[in-house]
N, C-alpha and C. Protein backbone atom coordinates (compact mmCIF):
# COMPACT_ATOMS: atom_id res chain seq x y z
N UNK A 1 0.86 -1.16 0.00
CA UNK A 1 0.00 0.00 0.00
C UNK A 1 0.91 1.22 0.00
N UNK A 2 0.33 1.95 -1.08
CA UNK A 2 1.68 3.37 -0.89
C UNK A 2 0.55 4.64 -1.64
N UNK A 3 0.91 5.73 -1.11
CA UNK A 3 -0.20 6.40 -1.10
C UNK A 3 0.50 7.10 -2.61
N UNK A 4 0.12 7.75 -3.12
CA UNK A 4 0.32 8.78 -4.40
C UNK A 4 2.21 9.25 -4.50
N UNK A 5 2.18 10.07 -3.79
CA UNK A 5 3.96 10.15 -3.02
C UNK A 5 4.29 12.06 -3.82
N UNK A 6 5.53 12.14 -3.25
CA UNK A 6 5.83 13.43 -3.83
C UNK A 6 5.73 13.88 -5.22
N UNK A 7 5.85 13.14 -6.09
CA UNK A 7 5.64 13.42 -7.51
C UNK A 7 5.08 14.25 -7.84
N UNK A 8 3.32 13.65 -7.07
CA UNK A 8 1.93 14.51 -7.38
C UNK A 8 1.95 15.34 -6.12
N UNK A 9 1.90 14.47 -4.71
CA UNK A 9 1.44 15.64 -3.87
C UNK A 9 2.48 16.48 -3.57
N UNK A 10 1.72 17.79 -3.19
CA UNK A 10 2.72 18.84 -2.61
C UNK A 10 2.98 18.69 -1.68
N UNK A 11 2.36 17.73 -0.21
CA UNK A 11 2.81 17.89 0.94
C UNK A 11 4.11 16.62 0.92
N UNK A 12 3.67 15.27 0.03
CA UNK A 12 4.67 14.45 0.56
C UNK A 12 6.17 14.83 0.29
N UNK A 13 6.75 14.40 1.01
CA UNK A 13 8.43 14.67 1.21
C UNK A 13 9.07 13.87 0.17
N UNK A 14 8.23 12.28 0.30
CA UNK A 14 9.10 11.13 -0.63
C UNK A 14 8.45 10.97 -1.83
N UNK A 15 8.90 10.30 -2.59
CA UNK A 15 8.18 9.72 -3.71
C UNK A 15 7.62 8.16 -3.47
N UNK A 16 6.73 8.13 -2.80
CA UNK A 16 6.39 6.50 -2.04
C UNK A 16 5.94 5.25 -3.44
N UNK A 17 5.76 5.64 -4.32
CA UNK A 17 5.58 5.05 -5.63
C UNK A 17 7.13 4.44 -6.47
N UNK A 18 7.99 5.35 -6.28
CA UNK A 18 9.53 5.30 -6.82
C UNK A 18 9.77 4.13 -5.78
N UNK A 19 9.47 4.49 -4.49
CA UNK A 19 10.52 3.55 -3.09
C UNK A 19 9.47 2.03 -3.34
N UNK A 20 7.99 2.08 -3.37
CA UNK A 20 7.45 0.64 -3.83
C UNK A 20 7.94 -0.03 -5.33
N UNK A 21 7.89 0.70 -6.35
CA UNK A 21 8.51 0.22 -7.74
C UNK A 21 9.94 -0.68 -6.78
N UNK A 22 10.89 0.21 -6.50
CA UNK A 22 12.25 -0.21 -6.45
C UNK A 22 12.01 -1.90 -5.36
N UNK A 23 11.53 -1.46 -4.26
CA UNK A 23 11.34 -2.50 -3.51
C UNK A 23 10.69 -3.87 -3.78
N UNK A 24 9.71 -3.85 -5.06
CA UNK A 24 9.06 -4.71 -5.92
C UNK A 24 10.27 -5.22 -7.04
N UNK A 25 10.76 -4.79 -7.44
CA UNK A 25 12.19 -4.79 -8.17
C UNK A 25 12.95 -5.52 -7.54
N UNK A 26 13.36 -5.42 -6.42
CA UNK A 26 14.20 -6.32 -5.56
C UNK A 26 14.07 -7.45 -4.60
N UNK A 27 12.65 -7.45 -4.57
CA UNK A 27 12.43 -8.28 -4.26
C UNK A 27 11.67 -9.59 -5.18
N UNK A 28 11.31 -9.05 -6.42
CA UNK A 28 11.17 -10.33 -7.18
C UNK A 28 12.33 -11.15 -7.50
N UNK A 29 13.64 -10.15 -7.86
CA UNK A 29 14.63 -10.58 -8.13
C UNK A 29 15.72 -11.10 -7.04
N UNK A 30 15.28 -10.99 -5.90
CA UNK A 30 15.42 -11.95 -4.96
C UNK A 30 14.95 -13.05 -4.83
N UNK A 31 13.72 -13.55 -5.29
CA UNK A 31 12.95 -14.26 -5.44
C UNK A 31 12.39 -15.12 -3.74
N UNK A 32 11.73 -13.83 -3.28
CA UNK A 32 11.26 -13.93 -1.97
C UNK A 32 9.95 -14.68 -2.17
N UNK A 33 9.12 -15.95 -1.69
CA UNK A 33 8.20 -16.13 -2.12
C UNK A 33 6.88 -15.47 -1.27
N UNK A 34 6.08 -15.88 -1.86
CA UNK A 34 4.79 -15.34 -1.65
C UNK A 34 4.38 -15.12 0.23
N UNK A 35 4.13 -14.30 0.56
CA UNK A 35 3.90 -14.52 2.32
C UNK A 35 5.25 -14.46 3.28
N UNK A 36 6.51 -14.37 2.97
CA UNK A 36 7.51 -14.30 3.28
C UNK A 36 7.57 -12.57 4.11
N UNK A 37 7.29 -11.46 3.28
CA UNK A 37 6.65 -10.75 3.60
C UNK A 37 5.49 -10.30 4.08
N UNK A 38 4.97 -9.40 4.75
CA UNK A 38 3.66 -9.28 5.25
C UNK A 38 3.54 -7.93 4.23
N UNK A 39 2.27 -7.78 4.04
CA UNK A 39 1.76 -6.20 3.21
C UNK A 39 2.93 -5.07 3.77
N UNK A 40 3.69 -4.29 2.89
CA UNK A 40 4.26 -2.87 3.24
C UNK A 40 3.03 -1.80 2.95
N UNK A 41 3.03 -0.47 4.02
CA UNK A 41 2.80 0.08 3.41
C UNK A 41 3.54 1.32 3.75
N UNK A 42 3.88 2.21 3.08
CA UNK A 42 4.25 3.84 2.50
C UNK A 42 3.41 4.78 2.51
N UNK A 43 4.16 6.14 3.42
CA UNK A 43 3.70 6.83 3.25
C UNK A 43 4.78 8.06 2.97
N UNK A 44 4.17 9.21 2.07
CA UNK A 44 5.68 9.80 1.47
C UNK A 44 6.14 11.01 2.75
N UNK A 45 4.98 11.61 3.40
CA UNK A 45 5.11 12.08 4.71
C UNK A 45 4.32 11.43 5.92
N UNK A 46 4.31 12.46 7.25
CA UNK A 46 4.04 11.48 8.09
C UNK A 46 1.67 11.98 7.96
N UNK A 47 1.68 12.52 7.15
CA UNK A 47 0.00 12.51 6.99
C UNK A 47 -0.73 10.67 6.94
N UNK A 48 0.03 9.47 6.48
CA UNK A 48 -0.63 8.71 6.65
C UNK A 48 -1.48 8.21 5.50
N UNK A 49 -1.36 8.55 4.34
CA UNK A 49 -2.38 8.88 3.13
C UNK A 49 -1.95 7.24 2.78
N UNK A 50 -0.51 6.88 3.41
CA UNK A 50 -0.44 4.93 2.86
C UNK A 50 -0.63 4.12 3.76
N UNK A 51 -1.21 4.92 4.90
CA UNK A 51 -1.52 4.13 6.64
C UNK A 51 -0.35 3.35 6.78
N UNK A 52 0.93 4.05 6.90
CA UNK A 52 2.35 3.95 7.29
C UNK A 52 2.10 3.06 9.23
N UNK A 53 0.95 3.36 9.62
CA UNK A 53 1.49 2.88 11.21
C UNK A 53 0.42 1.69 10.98
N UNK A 54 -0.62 0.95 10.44
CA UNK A 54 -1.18 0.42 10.62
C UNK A 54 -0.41 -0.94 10.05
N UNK A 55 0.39 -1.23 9.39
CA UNK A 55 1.24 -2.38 8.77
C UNK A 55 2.05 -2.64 9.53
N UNK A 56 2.02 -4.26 9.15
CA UNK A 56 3.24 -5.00 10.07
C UNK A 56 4.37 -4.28 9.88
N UNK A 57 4.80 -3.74 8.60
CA UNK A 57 5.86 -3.11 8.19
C UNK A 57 5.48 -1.70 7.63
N UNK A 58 5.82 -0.59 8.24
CA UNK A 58 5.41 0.83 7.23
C UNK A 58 6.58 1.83 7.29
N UNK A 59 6.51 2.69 6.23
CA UNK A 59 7.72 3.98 6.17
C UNK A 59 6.80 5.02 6.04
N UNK A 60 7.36 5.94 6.56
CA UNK A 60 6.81 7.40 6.66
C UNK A 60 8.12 8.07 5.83
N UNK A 61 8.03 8.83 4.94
CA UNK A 61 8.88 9.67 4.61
C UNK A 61 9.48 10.86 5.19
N UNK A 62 10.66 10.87 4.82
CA UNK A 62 11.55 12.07 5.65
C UNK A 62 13.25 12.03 5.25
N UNK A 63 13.98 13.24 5.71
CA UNK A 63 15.24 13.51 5.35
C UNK A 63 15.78 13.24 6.32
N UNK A 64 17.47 12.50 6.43
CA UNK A 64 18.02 13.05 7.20
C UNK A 64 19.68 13.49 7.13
N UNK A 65 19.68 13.95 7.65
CA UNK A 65 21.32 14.79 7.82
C UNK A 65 21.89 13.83 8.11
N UNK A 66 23.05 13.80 6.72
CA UNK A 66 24.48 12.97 6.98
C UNK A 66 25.62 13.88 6.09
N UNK A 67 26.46 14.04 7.33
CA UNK A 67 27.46 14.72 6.97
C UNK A 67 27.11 16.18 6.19
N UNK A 68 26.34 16.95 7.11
CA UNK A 68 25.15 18.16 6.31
C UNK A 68 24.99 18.00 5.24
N UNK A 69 24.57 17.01 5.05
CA UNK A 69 23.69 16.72 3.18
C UNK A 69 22.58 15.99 3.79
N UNK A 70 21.39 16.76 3.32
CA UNK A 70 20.38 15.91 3.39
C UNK A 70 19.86 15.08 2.24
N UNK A 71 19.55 14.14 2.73
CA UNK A 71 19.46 12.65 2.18
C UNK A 71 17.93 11.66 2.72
N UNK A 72 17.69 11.26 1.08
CA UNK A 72 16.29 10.93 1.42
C UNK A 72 15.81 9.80 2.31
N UNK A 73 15.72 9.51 3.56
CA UNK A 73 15.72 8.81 4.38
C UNK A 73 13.80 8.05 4.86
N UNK A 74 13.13 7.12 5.14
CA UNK A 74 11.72 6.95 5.55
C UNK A 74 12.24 6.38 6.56
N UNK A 75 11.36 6.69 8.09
CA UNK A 75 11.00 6.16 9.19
C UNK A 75 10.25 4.67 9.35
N UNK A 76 11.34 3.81 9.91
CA UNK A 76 10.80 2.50 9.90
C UNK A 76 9.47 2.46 11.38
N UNK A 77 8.42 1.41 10.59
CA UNK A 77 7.36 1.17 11.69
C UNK A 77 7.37 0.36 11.95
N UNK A 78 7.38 -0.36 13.13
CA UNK A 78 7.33 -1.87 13.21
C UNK A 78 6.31 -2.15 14.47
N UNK A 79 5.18 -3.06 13.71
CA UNK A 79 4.24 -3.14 14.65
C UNK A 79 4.59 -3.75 15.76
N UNK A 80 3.66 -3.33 17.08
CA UNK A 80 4.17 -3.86 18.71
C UNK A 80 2.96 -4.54 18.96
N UNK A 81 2.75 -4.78 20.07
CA UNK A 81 1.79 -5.78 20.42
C UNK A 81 0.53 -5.11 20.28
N UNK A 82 0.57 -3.66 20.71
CA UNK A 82 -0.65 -2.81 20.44
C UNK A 82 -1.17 -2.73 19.00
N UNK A 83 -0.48 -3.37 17.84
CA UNK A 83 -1.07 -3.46 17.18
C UNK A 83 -1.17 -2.49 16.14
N UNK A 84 -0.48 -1.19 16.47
CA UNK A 84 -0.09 -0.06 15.96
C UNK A 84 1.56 0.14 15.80
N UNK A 85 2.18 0.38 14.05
CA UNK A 85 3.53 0.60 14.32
C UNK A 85 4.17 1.75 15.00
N UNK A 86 4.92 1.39 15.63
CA UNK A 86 6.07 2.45 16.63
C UNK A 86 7.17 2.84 15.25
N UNK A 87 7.37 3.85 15.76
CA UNK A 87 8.57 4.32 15.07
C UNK A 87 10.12 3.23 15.27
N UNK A 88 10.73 3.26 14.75
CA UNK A 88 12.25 2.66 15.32
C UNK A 88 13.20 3.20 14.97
N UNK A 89 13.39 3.91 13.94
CA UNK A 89 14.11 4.28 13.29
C UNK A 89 14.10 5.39 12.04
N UNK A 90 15.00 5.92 11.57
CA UNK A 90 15.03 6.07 10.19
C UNK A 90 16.03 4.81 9.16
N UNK A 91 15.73 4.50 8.29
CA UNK A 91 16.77 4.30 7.23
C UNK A 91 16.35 5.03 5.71
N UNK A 92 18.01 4.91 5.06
CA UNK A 92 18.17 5.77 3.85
C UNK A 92 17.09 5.42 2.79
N UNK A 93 16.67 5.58 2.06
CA UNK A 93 15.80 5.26 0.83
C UNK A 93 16.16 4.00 0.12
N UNK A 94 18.13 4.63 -0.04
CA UNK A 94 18.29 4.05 -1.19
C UNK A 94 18.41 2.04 -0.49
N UNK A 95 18.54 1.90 0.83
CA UNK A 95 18.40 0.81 1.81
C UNK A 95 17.56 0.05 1.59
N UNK A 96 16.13 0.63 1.77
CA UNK A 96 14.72 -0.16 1.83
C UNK A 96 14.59 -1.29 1.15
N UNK A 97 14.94 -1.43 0.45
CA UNK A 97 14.57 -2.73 -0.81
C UNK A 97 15.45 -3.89 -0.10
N UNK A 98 16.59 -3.64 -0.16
CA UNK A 98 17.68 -4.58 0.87
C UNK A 98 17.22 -4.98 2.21
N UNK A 99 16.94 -3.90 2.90
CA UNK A 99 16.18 -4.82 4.10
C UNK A 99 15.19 -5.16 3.74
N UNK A 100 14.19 -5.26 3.44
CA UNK A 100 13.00 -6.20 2.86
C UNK A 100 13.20 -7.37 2.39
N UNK A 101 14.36 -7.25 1.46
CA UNK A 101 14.66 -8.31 1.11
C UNK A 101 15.61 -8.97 1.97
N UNK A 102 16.31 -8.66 2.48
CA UNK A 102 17.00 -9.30 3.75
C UNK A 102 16.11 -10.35 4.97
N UNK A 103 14.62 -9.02 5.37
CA UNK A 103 13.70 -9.88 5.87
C UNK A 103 13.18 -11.16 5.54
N UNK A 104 12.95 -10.78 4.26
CA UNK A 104 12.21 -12.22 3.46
C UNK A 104 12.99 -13.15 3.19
N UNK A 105 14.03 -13.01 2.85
CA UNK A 105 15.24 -14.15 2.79
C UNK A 105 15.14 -14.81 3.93
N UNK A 106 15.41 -14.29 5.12
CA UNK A 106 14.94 -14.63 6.90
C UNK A 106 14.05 -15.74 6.97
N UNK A 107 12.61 -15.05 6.50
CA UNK A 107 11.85 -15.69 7.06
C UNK A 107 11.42 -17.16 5.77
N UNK A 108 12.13 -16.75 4.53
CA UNK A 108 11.93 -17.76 3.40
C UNK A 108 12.57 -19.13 3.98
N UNK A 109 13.79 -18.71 4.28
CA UNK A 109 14.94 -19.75 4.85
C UNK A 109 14.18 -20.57 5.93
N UNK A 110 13.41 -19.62 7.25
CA UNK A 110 12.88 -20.74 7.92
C UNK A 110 11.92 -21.30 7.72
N UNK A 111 11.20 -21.39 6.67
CA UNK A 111 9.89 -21.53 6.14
C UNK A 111 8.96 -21.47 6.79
N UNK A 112 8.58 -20.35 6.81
CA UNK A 112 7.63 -19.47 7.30
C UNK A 112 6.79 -18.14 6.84
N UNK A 113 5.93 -17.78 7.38
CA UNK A 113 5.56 -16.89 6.60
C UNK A 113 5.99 -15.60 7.60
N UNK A 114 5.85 -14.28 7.41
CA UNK A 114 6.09 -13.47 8.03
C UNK A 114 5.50 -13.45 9.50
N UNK A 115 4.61 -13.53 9.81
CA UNK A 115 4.36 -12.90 11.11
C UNK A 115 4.09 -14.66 11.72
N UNK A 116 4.49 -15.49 11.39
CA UNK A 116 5.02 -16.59 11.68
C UNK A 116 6.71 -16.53 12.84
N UNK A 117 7.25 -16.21 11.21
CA UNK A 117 9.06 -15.82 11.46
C UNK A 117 8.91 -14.90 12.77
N UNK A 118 8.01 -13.43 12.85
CA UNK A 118 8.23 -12.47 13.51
C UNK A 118 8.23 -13.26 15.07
N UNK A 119 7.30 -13.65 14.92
CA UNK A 119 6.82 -14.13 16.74
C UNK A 119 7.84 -15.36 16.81
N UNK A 120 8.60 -16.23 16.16
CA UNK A 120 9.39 -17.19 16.53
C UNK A 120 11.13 -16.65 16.19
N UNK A 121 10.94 -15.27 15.57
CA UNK A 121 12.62 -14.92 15.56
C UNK A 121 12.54 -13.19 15.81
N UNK A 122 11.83 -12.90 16.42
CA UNK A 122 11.95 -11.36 16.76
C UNK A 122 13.49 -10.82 16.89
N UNK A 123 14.17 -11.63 17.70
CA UNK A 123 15.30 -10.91 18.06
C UNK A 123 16.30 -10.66 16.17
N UNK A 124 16.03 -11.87 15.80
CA UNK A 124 16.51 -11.68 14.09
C UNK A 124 16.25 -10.57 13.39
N UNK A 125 15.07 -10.38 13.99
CA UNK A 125 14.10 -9.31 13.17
C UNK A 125 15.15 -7.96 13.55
N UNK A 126 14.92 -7.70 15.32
CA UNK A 126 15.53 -6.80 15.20
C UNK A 126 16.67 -6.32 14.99
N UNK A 127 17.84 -7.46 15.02
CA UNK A 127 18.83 -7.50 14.75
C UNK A 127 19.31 -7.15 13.45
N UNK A 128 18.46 -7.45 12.32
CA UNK A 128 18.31 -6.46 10.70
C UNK A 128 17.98 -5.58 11.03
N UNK A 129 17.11 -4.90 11.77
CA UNK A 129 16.53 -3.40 11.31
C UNK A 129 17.62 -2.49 12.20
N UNK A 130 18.36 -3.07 13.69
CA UNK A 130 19.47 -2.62 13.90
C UNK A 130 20.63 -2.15 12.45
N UNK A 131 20.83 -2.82 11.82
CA UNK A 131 21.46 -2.47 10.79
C UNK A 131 21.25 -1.75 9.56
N UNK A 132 20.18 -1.60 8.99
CA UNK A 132 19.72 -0.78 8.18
C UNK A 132 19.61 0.49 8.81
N UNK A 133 19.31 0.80 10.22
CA UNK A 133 18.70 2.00 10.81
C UNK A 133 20.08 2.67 10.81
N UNK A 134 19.38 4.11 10.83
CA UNK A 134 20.92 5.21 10.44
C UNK A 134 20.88 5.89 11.42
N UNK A 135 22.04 6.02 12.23
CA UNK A 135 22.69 6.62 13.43
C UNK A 135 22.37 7.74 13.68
């Protein structure tokens, strides 16, 4: 799910259409199978227009400062028990597709489906998004 993105709207920050293309891109060619993932969804700011907090997995769009260059960065969500995603992080744009696909590789390997993997390897889980997330 990814809402319209900066292209068209004036308020979003990201282009949430560019970051789903790319992430669909890399992950076919990963060849993650079906359910390995849970639904993403995108949003290009934090308005919500791709219901960024309601997914097992969501990005909110945003910049951040590295080395005073700003750089196109989305806020990782990762749902908690409440059922609503928490923030955790930022990572870079150009990242996203890699951890996704990193995830799904994860949870492909144990054969499982996502929110299978999540509740029997959380600490895995977080132990990737430790690494994608930018300091």
């Amino acid at each position: 799910v990814a809402c319209i993105g900066a292209s068209i709207c004036q308020v979003g920050l990201r282009d949430s259409q560019q970051l789903l293309a790319e992430i669909v891109k890399q992950v076919r060619a990963a060849g993650i199978p079906d359910g390995a993932l849970p639904q993403i969804h995108i949003s290009g700011c934090t308005s919500s227009c791709g219901t960024h907090q309601i997914g097992e997995i969501g990005f909110h769009g945003g910049v951040k400062m590295i080395d005073k260059v700003a750089t196109p960065a989305f806020t990782l969500h990762a749902q908690g028990m409440e059922r609503f995603g928490e923030p955790a992080g930022m990572i870079l744009q150009d990242n996203i597709p890699a951890f996704l696909v990193e995830v799904g590789k994860a949870a492909a390997a144990a054969g499982e489906s996502y929110g299978d993997w999540k509740k029997a390897h959380g600490e895995q889980l977080q132990e990737i998004v430790e690494r994608y997330l930018v300091k």
